[in-house]
N, C-alpha and C. Protein backbone atom coordinates (compact mmCIF):
# COMPACT_ATOMS: atom_id res chain seq x y z
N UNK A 1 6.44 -13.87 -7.73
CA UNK A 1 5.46 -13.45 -8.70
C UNK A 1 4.78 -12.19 -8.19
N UNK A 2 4.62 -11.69 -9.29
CA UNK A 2 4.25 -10.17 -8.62
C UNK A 2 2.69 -9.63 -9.59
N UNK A 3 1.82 -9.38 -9.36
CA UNK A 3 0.89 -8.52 -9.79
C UNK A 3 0.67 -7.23 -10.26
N UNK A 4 0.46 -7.72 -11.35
CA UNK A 4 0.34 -5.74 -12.31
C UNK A 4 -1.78 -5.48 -12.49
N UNK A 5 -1.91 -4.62 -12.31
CA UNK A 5 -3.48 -4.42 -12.94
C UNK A 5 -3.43 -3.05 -13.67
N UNK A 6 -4.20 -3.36 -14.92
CA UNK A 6 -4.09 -2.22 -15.46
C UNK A 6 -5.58 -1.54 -15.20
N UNK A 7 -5.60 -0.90 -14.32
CA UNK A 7 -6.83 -0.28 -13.79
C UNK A 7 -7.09 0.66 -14.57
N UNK A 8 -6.91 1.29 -15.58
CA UNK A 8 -7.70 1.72 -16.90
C UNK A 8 -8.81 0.67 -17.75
N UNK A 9 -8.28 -0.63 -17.68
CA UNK A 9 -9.08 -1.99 -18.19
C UNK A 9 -9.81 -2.62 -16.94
N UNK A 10 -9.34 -2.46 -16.00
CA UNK A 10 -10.43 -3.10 -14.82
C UNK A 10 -11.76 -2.17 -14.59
N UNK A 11 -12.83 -3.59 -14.71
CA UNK A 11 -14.34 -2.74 -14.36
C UNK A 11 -14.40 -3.40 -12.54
N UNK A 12 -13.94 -4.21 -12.32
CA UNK A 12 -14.04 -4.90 -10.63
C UNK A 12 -15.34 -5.19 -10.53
N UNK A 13 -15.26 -6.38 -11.67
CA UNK A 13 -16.31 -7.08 -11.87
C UNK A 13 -16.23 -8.38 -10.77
N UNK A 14 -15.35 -8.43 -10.28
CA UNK A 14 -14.90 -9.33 -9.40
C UNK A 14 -14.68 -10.33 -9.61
N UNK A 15 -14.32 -10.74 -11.08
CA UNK A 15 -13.93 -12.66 -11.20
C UNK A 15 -12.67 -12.90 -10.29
N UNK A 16 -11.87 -12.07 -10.44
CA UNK A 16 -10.65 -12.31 -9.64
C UNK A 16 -10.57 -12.30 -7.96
N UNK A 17 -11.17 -11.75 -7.80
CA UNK A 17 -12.25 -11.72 -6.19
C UNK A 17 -12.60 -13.44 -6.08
N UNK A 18 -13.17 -13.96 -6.85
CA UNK A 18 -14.29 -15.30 -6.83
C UNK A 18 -12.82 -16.32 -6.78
N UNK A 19 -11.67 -15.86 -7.72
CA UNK A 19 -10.93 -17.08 -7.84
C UNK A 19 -9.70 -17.15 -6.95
N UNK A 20 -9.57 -15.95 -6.51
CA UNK A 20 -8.17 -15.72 -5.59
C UNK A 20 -8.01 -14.52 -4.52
N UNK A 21 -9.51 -14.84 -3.34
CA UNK A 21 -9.69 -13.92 -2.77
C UNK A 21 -8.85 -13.63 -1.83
N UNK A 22 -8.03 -14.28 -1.43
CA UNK A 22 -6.45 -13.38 -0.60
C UNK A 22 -5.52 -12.98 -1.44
N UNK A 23 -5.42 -12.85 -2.99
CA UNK A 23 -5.03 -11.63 -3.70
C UNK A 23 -5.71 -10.22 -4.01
N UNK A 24 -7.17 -10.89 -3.81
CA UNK A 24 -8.11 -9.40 -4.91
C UNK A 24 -8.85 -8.96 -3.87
N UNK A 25 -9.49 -8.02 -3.72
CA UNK A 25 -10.71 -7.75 -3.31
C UNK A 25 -11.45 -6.39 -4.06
N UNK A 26 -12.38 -6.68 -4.45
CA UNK A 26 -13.47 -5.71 -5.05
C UNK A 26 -14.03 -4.68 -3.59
N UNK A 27 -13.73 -3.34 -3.93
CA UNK A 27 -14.49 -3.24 -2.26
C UNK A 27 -15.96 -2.09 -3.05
N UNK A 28 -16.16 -1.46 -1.74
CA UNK A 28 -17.56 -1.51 -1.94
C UNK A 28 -18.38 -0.39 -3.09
N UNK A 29 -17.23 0.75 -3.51
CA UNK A 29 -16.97 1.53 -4.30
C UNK A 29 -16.21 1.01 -5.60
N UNK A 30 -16.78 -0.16 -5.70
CA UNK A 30 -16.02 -0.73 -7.03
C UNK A 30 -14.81 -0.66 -7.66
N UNK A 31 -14.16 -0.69 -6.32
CA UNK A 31 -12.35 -0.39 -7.12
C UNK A 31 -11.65 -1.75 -7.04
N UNK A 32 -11.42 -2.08 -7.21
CA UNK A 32 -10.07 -3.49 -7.01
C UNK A 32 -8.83 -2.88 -6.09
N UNK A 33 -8.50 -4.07 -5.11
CA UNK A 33 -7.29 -3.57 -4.46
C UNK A 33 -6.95 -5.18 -4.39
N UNK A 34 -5.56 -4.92 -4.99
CA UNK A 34 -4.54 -5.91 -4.66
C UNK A 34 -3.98 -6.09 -3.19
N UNK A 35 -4.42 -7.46 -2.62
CA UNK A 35 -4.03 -7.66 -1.14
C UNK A 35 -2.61 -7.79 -0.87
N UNK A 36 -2.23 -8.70 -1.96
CA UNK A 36 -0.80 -9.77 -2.47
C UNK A 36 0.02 -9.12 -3.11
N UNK A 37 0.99 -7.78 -3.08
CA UNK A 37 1.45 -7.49 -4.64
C UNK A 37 2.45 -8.52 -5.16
N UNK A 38 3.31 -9.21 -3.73
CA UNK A 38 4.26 -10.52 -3.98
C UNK A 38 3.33 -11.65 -3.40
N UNK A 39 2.92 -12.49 -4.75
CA UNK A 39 2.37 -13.79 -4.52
C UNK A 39 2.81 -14.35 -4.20
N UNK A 40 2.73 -15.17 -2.78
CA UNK A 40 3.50 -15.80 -2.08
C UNK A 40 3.05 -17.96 -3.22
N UNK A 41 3.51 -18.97 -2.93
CA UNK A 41 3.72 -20.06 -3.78
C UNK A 41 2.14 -20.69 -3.82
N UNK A 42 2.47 -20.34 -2.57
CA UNK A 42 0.43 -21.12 -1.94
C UNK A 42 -0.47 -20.33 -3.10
N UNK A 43 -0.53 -19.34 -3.00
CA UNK A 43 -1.38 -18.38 -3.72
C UNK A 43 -1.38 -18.29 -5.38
N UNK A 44 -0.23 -18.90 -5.99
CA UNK A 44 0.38 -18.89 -7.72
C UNK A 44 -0.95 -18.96 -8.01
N UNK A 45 -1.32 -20.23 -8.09
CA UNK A 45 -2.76 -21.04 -9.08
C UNK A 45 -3.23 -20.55 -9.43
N UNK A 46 -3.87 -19.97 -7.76
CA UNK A 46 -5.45 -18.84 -8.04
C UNK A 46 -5.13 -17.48 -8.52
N UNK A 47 -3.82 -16.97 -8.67
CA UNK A 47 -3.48 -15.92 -9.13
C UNK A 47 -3.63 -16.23 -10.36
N UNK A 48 -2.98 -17.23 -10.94
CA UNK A 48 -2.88 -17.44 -12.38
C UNK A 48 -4.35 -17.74 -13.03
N UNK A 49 -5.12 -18.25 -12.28
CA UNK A 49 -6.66 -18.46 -12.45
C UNK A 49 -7.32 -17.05 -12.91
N UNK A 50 -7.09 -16.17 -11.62
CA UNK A 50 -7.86 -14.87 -11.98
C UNK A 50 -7.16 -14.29 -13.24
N UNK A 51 -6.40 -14.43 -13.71
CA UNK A 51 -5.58 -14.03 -14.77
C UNK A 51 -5.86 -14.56 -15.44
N UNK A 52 -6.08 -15.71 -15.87
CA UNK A 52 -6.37 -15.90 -16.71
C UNK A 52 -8.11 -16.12 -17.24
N UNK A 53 -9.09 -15.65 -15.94
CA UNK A 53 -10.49 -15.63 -16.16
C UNK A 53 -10.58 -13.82 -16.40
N UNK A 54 -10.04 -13.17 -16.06
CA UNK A 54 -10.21 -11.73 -16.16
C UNK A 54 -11.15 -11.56 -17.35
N UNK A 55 -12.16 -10.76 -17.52
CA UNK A 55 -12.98 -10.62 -19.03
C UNK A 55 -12.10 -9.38 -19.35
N UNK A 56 -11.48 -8.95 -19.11
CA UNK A 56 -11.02 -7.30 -19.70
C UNK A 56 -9.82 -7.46 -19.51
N UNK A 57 -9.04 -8.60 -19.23
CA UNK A 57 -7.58 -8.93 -19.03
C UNK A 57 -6.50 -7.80 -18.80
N UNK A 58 -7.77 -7.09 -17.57
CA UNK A 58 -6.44 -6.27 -16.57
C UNK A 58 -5.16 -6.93 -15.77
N UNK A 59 -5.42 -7.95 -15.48
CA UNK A 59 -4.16 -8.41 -15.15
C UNK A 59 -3.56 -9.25 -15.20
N UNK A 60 -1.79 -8.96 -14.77
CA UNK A 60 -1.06 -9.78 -15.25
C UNK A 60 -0.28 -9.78 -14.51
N UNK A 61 0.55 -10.98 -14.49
CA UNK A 61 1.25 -11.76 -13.29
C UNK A 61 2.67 -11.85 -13.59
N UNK A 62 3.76 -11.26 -13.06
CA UNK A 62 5.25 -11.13 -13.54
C UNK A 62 6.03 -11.72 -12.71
N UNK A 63 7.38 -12.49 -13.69
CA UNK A 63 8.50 -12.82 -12.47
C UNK A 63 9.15 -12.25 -11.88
């Protein structure tokens, strides 16, 4: 599983930070950086979590 963000739609409001913080991190200049770009199995859930809590549904999660 792999991670797309469409960082035109991301504000790095950080929900995805809160739900799957060894994929996301918000840093301190408000950008989002993907830790994970291949979600390893452990990690799916909370990937799919932040994905699916996103308010601006920058991202999305591919096979």
């Amino acid at each position: 599983m792999k991670v797309v963000v469409d960082y035109d739609l991301c504000e790095a409001n950080a929900v995805c930070m809160q739900h799957a913080p060894k994929v996301f991190r918000v840093e301190e200049d408000d950008t989002l950086t993907v830790l994970l770009e291949d979600v390893p199995a452990e990690e799916q859930e909370s990937a799919r979590e932040a994905e699916r809590l996103c308010p601006r549904q920058a991202i999305r999660l591919t096979d």
